[in-house]
C-alpha atoms as a PDB file:
ATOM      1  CA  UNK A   1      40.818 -52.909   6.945  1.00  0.00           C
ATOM      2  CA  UNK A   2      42.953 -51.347   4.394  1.00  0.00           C
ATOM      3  CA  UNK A   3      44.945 -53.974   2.135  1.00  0.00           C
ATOM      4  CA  UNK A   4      48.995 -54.179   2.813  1.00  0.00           C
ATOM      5  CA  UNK A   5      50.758 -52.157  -0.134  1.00  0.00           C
ATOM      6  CA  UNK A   6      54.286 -52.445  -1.276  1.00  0.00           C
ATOM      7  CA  UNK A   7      55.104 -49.652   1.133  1.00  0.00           C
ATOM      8  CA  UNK A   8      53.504 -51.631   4.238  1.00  0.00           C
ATOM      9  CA  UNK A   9      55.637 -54.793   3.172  1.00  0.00           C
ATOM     10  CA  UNK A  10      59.156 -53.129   2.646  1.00  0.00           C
ATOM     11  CA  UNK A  11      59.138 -51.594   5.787  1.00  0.00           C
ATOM     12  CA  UNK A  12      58.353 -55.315   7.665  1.00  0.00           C
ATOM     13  CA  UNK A  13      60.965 -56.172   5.565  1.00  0.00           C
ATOM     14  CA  UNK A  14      63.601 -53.795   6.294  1.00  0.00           C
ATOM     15  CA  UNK A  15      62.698 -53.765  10.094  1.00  0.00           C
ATOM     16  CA  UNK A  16      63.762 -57.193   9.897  1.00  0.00           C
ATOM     17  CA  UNK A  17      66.880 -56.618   7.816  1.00  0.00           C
ATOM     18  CA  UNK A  18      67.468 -54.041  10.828  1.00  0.00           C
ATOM     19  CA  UNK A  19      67.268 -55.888  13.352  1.00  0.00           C
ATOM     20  CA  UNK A  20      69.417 -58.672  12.017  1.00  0.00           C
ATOM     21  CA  UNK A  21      67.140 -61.610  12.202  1.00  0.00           C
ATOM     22  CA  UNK A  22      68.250 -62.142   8.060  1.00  0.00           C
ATOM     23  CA  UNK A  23      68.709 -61.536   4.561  1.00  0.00           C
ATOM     24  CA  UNK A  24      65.994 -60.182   2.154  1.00  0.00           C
ATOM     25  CA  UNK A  25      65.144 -62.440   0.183  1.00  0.00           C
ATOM     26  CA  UNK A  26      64.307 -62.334  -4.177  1.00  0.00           C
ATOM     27  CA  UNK A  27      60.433 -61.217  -3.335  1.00  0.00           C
ATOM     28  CA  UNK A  28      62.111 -58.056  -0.600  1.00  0.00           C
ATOM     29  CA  UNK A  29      64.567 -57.574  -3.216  1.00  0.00           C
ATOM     30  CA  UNK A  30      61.886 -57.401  -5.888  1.00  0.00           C
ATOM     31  CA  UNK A  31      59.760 -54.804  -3.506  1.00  0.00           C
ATOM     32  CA  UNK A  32      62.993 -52.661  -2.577  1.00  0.00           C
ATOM     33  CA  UNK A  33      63.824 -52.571  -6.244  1.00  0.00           C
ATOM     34  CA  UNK A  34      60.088 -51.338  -7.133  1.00  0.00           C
ATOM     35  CA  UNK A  35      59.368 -49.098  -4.777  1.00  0.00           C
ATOM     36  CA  UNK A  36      62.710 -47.239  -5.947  1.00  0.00           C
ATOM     37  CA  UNK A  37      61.312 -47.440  -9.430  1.00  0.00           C
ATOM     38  CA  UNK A  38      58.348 -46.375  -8.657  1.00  0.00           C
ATOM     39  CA  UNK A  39      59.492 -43.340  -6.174  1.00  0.00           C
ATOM     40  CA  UNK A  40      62.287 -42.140  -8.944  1.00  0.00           C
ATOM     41  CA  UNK A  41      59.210 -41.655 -11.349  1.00  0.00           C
ATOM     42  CA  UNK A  42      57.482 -39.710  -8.720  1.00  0.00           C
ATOM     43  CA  UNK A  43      60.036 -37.453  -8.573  1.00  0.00           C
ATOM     44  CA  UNK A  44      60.760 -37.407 -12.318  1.00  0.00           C
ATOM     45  CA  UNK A  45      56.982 -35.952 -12.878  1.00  0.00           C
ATOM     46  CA  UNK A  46      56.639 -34.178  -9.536  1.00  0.00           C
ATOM     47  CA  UNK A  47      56.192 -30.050 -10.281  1.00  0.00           C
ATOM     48  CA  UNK A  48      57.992 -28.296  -7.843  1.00  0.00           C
ATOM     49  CA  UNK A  49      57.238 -24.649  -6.724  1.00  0.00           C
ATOM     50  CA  UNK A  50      59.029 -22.016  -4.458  1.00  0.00           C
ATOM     51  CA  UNK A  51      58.134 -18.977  -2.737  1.00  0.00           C
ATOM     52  CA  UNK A  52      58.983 -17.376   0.497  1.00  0.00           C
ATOM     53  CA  UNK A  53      57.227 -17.563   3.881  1.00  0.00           C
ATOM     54  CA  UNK A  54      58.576 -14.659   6.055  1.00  0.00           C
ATOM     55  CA  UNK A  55      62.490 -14.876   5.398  1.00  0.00           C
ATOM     56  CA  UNK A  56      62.449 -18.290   4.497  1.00  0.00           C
ATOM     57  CA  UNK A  57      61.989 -20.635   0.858  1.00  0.00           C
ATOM     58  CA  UNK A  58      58.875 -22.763   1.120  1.00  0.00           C
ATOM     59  CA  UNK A  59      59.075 -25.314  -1.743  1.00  0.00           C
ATOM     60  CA  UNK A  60      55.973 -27.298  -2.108  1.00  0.00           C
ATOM     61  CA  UNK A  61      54.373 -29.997  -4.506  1.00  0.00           C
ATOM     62  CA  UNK A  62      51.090 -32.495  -5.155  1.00  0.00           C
ATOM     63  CA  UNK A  63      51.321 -35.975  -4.735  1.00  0.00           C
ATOM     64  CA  UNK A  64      49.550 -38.351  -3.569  1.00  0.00           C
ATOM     65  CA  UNK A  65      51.634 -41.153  -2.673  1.00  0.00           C
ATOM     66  CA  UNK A  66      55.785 -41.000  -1.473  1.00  0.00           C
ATOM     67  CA  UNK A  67      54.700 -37.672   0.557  1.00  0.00           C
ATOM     68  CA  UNK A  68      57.540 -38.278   3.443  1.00  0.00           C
ATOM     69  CA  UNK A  69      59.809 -39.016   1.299  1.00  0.00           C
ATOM     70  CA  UNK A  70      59.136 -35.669  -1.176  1.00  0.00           C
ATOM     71  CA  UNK A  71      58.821 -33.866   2.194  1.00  0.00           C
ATOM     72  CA  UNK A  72      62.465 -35.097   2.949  1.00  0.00           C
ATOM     73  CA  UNK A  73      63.649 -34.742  -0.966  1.00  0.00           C
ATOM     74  CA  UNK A  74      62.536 -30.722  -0.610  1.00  0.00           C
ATOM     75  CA  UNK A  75      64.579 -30.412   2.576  1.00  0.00           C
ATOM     76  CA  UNK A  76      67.620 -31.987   1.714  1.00  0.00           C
ATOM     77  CA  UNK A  77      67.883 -32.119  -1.955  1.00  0.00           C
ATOM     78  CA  UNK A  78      66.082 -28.462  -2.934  1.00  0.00           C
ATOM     79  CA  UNK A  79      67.047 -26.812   0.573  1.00  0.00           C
ATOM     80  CA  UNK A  80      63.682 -25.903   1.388  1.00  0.00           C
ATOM     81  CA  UNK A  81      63.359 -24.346   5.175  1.00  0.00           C
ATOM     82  CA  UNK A  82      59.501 -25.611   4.774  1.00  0.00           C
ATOM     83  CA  UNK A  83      58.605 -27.954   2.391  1.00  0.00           C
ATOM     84  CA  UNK A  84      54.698 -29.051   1.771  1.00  0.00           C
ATOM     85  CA  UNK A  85      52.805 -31.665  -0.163  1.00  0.00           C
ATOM     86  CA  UNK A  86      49.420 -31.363  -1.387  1.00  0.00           C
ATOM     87  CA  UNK A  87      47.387 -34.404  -1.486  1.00  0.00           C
ATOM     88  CA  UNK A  88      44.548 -33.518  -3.605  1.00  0.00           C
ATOM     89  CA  UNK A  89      43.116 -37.197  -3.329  1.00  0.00           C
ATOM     90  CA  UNK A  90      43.028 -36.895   0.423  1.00  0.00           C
ATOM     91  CA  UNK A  91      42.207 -32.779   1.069  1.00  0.00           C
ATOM     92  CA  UNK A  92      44.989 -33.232   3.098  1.00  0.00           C
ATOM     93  CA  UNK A  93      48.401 -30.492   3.639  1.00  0.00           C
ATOM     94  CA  UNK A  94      51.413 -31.868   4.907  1.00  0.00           C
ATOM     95  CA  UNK A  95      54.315 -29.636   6.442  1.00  0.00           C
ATOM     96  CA  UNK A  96      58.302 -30.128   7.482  1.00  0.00           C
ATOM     97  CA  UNK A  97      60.381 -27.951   8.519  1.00  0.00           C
ATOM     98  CA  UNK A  98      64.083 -27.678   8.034  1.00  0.00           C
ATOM     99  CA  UNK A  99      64.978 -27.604  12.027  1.00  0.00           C
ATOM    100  CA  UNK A 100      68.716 -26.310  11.094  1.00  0.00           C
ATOM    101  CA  UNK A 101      67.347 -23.320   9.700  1.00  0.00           C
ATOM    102  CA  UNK A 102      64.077 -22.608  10.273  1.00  0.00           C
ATOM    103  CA  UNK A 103      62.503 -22.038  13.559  1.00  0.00           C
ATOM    104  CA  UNK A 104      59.088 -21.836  12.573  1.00  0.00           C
ATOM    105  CA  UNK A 105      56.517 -23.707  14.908  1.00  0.00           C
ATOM    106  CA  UNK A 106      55.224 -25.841  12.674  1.00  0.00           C
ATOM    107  CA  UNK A 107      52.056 -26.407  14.888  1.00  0.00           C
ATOM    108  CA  UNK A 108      50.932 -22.715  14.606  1.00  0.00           C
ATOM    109  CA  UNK A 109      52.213 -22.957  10.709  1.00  0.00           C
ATOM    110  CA  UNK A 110      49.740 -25.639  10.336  1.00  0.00           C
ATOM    111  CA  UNK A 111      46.983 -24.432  12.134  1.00  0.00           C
ATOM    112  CA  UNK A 112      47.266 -20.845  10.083  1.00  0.00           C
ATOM    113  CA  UNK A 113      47.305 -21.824   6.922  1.00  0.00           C
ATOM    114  CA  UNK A 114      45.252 -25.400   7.087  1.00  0.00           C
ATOM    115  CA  UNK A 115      43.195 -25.849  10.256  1.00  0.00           C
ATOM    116  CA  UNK A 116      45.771 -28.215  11.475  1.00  0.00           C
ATOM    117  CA  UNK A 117      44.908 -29.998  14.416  1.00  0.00           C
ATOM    118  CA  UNK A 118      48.674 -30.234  15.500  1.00  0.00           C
ATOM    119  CA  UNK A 119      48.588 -31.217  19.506  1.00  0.00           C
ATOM    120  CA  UNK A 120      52.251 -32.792  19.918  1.00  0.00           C
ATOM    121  CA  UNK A 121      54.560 -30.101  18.849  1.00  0.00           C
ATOM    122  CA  UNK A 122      57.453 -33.066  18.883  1.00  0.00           C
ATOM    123  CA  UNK A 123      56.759 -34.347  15.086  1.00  0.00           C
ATOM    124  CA  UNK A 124      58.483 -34.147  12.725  1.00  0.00           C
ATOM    125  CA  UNK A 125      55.300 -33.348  10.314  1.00  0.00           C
ATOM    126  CA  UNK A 126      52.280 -31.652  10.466  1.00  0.00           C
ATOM    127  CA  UNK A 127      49.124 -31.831   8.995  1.00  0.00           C
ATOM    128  CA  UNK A 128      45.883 -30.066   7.629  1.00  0.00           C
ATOM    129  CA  UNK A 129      43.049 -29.639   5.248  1.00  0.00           C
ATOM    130  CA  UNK A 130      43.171 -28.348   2.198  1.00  0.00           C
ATOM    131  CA  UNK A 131      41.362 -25.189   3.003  1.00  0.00           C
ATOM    132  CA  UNK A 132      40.520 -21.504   1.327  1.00  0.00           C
ATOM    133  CA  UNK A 133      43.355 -20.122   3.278  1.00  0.00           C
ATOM    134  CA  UNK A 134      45.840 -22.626   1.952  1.00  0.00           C
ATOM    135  CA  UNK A 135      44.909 -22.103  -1.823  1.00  0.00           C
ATOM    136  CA  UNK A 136      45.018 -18.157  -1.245  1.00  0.00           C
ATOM    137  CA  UNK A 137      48.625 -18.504  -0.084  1.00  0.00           C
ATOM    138  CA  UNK A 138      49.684 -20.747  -2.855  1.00  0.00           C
ATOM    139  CA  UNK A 139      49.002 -18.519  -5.403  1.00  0.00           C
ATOM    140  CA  UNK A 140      52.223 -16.512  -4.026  1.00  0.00           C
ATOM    141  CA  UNK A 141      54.247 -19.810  -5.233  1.00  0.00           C
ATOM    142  CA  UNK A 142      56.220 -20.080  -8.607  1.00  0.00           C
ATOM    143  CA  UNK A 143      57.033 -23.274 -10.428  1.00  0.00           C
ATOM    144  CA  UNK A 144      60.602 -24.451 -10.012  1.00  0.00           C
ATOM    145  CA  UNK A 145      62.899 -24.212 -13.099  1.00  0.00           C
END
């Protein structure tokens, strides 16, 4: 069994916030305040790049940890139609799209460029391997300035 991180604790936490049962207390507030510590230094050493897929800007990055939440930081923040994160750790692709403009399906996306075993095209996120065909379509992205 794989131990509880601070990730796997704040979100007990906050579903209990949610749901009105109480108030965090100092240890929650301790986690909440970490994990956005931790989270704004993944973004301040993340390296961004940008290309285009079809008509529309792919923006992608490595990282192995906060991968949802650089998924959603690409969408909203860097207005990214298809964001990705690399998890060289793992060998693992991740892919959102930007539903408001971008009408990609991201199951075929996924299963083109990474042997993504997408079955429920419903999520939000797809995933893949890290595969020959992946790398070879990389090298068409640019670091962001």
């Amino acid at each position: 069994m794989k131990p509880a991180t601070c990730n796997d604790n704040l979100k007990v936490s906050i579903s209990a916030f949610r749901n009105g049962k109480r108030d965090f207390d100092v240890q929650e507030l301790n986690d909440i305040k970490l994990y956005f510590l931790k989270y704004k230094d993944q973004l301040s050493t993340t390296q961004f790049f940008r290309g285009e897929l079809q008509e529309y800007l792919v923006i992608s990055c490595f990282a192995d940890e906060f991968q949802e939440e650089l998924l959603n930081h690409m969408i909203k923040k860097l207005c990214a139609a298809i964001a990705i994160v690399v998890s060289v750790k793992d060998k693992e692709v991740l892919i959102k799209t930007n539903k408001t403009v971008c009408n990609v399906n991201l199951c075929k996306l996924s299963q083109l460029l990474c042997d993504g075993n997408c079955i429920d095209e419903s999520k939000e996120i797809a995933q893949g391997k890290l595969t020959e065909k992946f790398l070879k379509f990389t090298t068409k992205l640019t670091p962001c300035i």
